[in-house]
C-alpha atoms as a PDB file:
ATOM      1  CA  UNK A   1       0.000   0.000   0.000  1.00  0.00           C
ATOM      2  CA  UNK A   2       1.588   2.971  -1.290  1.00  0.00           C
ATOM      3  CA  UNK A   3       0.055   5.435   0.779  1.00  0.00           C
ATOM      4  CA  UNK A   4       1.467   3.710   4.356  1.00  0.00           C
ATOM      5  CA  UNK A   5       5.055   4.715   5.687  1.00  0.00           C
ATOM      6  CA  UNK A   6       6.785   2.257   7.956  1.00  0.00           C
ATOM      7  CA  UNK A   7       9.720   3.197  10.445  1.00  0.00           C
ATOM      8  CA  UNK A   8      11.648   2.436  13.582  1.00  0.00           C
ATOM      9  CA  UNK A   9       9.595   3.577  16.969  1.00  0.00           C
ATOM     10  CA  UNK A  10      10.705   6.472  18.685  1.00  0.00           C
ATOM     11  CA  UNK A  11      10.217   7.749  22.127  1.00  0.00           C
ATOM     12  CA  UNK A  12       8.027  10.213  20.785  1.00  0.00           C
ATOM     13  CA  UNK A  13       5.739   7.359  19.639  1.00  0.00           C
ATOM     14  CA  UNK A  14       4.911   5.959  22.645  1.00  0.00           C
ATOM     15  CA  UNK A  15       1.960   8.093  24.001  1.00  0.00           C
ATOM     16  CA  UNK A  16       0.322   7.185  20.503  1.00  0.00           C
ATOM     17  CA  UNK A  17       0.959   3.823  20.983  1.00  0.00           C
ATOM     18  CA  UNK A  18      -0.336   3.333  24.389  1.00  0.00           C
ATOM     19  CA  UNK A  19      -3.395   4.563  23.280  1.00  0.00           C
ATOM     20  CA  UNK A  20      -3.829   2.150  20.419  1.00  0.00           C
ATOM     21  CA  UNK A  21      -3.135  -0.339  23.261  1.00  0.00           C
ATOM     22  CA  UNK A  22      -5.203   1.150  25.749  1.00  0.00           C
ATOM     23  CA  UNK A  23      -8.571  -0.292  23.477  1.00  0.00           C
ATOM     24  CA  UNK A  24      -7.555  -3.511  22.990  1.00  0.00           C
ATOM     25  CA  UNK A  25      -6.671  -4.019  27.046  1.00  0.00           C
ATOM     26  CA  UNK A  26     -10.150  -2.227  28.352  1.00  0.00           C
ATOM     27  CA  UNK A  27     -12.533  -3.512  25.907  1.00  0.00           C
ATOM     28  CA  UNK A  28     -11.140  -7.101  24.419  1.00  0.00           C
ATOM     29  CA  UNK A  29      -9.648 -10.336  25.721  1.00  0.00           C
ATOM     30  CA  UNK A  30      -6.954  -9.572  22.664  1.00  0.00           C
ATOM     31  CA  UNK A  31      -4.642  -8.611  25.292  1.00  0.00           C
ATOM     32  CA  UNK A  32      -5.321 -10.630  28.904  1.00  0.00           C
ATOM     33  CA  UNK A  33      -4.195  -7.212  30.929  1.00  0.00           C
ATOM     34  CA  UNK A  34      -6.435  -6.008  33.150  1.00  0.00           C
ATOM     35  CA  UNK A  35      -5.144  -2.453  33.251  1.00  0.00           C
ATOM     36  CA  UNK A  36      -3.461  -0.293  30.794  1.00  0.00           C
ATOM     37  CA  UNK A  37       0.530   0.039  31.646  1.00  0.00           C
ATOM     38  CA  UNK A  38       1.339   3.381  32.575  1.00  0.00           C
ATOM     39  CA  UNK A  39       3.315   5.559  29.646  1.00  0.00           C
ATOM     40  CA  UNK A  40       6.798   4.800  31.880  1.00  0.00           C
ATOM     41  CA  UNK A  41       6.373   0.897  31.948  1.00  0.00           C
ATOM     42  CA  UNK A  42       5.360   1.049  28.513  1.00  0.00           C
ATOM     43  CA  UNK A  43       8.110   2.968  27.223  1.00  0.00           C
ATOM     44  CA  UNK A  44      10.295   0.747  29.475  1.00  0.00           C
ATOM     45  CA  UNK A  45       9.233  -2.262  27.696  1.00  0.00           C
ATOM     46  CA  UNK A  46       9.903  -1.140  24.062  1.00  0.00           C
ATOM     47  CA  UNK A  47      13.385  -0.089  25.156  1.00  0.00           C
ATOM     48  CA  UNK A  48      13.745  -3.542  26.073  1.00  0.00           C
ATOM     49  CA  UNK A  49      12.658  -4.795  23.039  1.00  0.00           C
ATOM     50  CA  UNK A  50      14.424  -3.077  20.782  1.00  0.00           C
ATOM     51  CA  UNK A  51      17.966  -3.476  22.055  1.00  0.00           C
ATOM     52  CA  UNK A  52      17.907  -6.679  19.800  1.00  0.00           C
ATOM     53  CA  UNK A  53      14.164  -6.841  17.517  1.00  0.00           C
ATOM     54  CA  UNK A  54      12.378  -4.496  15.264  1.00  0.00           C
ATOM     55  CA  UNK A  55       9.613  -2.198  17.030  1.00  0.00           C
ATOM     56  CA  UNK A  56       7.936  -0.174  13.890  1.00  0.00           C
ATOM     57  CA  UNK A  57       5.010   1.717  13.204  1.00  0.00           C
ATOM     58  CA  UNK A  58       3.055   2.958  10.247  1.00  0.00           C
ATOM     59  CA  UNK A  59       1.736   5.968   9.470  1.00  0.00           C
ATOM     60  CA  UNK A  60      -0.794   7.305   7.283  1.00  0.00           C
ATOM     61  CA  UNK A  61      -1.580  10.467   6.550  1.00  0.00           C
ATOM     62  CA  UNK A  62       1.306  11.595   9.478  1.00  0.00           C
ATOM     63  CA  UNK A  63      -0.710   9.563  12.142  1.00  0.00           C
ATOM     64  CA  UNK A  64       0.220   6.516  13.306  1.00  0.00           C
ATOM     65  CA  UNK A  65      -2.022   3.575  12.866  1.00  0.00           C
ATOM     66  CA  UNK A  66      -0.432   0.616  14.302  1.00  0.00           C
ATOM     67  CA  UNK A  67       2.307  -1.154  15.269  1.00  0.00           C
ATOM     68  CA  UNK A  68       4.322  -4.582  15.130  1.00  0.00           C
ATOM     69  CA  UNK A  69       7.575  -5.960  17.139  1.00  0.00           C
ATOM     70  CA  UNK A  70       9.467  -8.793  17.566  1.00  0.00           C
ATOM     71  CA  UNK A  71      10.465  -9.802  20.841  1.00  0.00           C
ATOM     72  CA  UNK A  72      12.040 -13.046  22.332  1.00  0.00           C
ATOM     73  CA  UNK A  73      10.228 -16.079  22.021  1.00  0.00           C
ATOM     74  CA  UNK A  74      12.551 -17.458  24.588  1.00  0.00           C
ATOM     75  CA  UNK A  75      15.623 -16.252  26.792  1.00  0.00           C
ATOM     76  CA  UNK A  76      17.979 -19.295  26.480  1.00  0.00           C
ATOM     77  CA  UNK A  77      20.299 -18.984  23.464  1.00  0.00           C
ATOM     78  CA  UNK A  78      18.705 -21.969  21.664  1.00  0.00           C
ATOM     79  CA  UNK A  79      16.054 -20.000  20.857  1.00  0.00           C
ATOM     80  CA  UNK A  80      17.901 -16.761  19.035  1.00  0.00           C
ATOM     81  CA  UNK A  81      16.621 -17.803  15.604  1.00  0.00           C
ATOM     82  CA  UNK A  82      13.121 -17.798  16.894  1.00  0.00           C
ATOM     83  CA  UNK A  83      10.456 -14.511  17.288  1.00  0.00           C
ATOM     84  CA  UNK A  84       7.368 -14.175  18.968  1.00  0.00           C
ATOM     85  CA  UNK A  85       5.579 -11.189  16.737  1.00  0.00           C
ATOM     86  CA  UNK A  86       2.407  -8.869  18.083  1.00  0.00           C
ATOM     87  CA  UNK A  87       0.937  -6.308  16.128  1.00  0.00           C
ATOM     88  CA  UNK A  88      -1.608  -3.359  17.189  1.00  0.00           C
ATOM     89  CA  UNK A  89      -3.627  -1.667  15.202  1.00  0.00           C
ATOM     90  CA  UNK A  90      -5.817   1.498  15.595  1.00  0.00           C
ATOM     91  CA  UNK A  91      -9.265  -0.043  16.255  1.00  0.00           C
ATOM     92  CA  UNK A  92     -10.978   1.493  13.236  1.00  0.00           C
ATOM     93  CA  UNK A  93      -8.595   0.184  10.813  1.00  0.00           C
ATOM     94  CA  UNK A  94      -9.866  -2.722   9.878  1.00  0.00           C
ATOM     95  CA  UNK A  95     -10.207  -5.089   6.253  1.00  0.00           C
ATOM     96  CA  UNK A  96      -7.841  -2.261   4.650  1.00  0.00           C
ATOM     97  CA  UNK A  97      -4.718  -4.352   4.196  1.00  0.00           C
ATOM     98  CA  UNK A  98      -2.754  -2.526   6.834  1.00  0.00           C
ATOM     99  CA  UNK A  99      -2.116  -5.445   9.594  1.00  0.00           C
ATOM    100  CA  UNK A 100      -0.870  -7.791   6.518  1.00  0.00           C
ATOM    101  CA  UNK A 101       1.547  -5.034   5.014  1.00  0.00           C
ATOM    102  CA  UNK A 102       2.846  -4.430   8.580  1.00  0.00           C
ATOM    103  CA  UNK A 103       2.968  -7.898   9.471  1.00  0.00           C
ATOM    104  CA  UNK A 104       5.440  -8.002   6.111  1.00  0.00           C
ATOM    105  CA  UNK A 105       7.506  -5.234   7.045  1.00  0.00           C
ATOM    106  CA  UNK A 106       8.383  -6.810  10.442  1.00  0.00           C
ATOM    107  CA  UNK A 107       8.754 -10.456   8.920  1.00  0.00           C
ATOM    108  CA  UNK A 108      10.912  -9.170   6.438  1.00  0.00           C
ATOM    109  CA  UNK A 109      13.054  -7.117   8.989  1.00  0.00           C
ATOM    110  CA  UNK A 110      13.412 -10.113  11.451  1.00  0.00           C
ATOM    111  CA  UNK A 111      14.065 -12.679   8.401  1.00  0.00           C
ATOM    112  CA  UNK A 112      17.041 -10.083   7.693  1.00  0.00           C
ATOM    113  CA  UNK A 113      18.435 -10.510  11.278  1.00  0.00           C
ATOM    114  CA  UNK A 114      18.523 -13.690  10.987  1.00  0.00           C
ATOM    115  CA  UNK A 115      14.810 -14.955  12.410  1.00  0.00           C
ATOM    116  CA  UNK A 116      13.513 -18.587  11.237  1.00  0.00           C
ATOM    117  CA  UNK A 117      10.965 -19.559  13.270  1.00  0.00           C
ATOM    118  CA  UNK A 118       8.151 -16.678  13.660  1.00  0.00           C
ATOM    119  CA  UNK A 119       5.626 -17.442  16.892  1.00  0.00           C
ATOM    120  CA  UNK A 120       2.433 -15.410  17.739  1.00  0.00           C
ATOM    121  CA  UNK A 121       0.143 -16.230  21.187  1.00  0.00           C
ATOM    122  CA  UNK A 122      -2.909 -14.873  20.452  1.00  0.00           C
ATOM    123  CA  UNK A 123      -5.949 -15.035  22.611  1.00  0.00           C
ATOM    124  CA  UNK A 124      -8.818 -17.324  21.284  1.00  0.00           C
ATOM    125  CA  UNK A 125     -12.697 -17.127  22.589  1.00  0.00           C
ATOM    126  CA  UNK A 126     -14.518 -21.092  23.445  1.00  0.00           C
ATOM    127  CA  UNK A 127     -17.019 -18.899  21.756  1.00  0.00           C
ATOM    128  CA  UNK A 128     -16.995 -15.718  20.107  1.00  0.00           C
ATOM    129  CA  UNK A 129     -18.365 -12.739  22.204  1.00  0.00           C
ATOM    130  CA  UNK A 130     -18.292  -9.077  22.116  1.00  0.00           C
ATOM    131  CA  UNK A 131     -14.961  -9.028  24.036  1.00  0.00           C
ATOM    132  CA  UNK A 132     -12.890 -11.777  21.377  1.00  0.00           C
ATOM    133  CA  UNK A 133     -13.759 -12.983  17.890  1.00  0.00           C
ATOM    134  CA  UNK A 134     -11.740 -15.790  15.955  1.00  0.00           C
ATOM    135  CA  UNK A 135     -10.724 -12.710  13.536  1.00  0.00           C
ATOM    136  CA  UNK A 136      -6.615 -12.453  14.921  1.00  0.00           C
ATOM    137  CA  UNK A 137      -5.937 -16.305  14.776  1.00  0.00           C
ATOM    138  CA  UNK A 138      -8.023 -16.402  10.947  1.00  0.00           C
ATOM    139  CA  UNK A 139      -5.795 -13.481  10.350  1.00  0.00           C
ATOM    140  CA  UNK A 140      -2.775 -15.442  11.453  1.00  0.00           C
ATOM    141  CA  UNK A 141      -3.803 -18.304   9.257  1.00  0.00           C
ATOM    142  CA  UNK A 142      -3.903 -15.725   6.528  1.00  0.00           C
ATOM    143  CA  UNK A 143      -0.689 -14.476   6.858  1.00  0.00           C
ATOM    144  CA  UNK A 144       0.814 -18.651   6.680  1.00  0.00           C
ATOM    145  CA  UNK A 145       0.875 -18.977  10.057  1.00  0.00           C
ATOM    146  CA  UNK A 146      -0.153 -22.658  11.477  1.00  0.00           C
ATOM    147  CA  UNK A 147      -1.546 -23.843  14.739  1.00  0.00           C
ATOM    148  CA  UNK A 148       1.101 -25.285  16.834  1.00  0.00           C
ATOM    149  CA  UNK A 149      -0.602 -25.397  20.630  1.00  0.00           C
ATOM    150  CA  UNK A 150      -3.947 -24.335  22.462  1.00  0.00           C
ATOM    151  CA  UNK A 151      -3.813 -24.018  25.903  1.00  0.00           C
ATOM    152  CA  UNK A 152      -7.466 -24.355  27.049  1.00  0.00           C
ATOM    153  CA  UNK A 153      -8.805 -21.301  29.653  1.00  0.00           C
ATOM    154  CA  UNK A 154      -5.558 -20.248  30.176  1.00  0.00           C
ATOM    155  CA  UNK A 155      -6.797 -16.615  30.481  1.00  0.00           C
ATOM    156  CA  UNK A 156      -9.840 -15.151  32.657  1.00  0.00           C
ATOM    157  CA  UNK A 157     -10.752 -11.506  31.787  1.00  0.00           C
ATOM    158  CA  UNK A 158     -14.451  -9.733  31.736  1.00  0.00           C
ATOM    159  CA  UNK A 159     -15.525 -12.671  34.286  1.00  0.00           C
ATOM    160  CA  UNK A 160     -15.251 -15.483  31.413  1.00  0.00           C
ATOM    161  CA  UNK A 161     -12.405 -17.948  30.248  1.00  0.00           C
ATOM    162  CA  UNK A 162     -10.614 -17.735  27.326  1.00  0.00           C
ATOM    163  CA  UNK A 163      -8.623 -19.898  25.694  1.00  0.00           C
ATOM    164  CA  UNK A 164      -4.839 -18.838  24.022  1.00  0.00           C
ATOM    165  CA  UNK A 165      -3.489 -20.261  20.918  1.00  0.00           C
ATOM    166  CA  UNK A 166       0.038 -20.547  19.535  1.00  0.00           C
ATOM    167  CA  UNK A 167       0.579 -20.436  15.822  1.00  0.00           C
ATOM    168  CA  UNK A 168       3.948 -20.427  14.012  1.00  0.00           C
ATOM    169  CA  UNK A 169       4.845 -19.559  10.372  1.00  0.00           C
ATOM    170  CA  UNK A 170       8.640 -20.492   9.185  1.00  0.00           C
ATOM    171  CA  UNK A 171      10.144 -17.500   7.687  1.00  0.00           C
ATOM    172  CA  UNK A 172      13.844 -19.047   6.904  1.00  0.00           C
ATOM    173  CA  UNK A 173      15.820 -22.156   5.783  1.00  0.00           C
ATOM    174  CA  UNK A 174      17.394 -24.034   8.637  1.00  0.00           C
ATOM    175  CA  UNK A 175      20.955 -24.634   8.308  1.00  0.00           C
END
């Protein structure tokens, strides 16, 4: 999509972002926070991430509309060619082909670093309600990712369980 810019975060970012986040923790099970992290923890945690993974946004029309980062999918060094991936978007974006050319940007910037195995844990409703839909795991499948583990009412938010999925999508040729 032409008109969509995609760059590294910056500090100045992070109010934005928070607030993109801020939906999806007070009125979904997408995220299983209860509370919004204050704009200090969540700053904290993209310095974190970005001292080794890609943390980008994208931007249309000089506002940002979402963003995507890689983080570890495990500590122990075994596990450097793998990624966990999460991507936020701007709750009215939706069915414009944003989330899959951001979920391309990132892919492409952690298959450059080196990334083979790409992981996502995405929350997944026993039955759809108006807090989680099946929409982020279809989107998954979408994007080539598989199912690789369900961990059954692993999450309790909104006074209701909610099951969490693991899908993976191999990005690189193992050596």
């Amino acid at each position: 999509m032409s008109d969509l810019l995609f760059r590294d975060v910056r500090l100045q970012d992070m109010q934005r972002l928070l607030e993109i986040y801020s939906y999806y923790v007070e009125n979904t099970a997408i995220s299983f926070e209860y509370e919004t992290p204050g704009l200090e923890e969540f700053t904290e945690r993209m310095k974190n991430i970005t001292k080794k993974y890609p943390y980008i946004v994208v931007i249309r029309d000089e506002k940002i509309i979402g963003y995507a980062y890689g983080q570890a999918f495990n500590p122990r060094t075994a596990y450097d060619h793998c990624a966990e991936l999460t991507i936020y978007l701007d709750n009215d974006i939706k069915k414009q082909g944003v989330g899959k050319a951001l979920y391309l940007e990132i892919e492409k910037r952690l298959k450059d670093m080196g990334i083979i195995n790409l992981y996502s844990c995405i929350g997944y409703p026993n039955e759809e309600d108006e807090y989680l839909t099946k929409n982020s795991a279809e989107f998954h499948e979408h994007m080539g990712f598989k199912l690789c583990g369900t961990f059954k009412n692993s999450g309790y938010k909104f006074g209701r369980w909610y099951s969490m999925v693991w899908m993976e999508k191999i990005i690189g040729k193992y050596k």
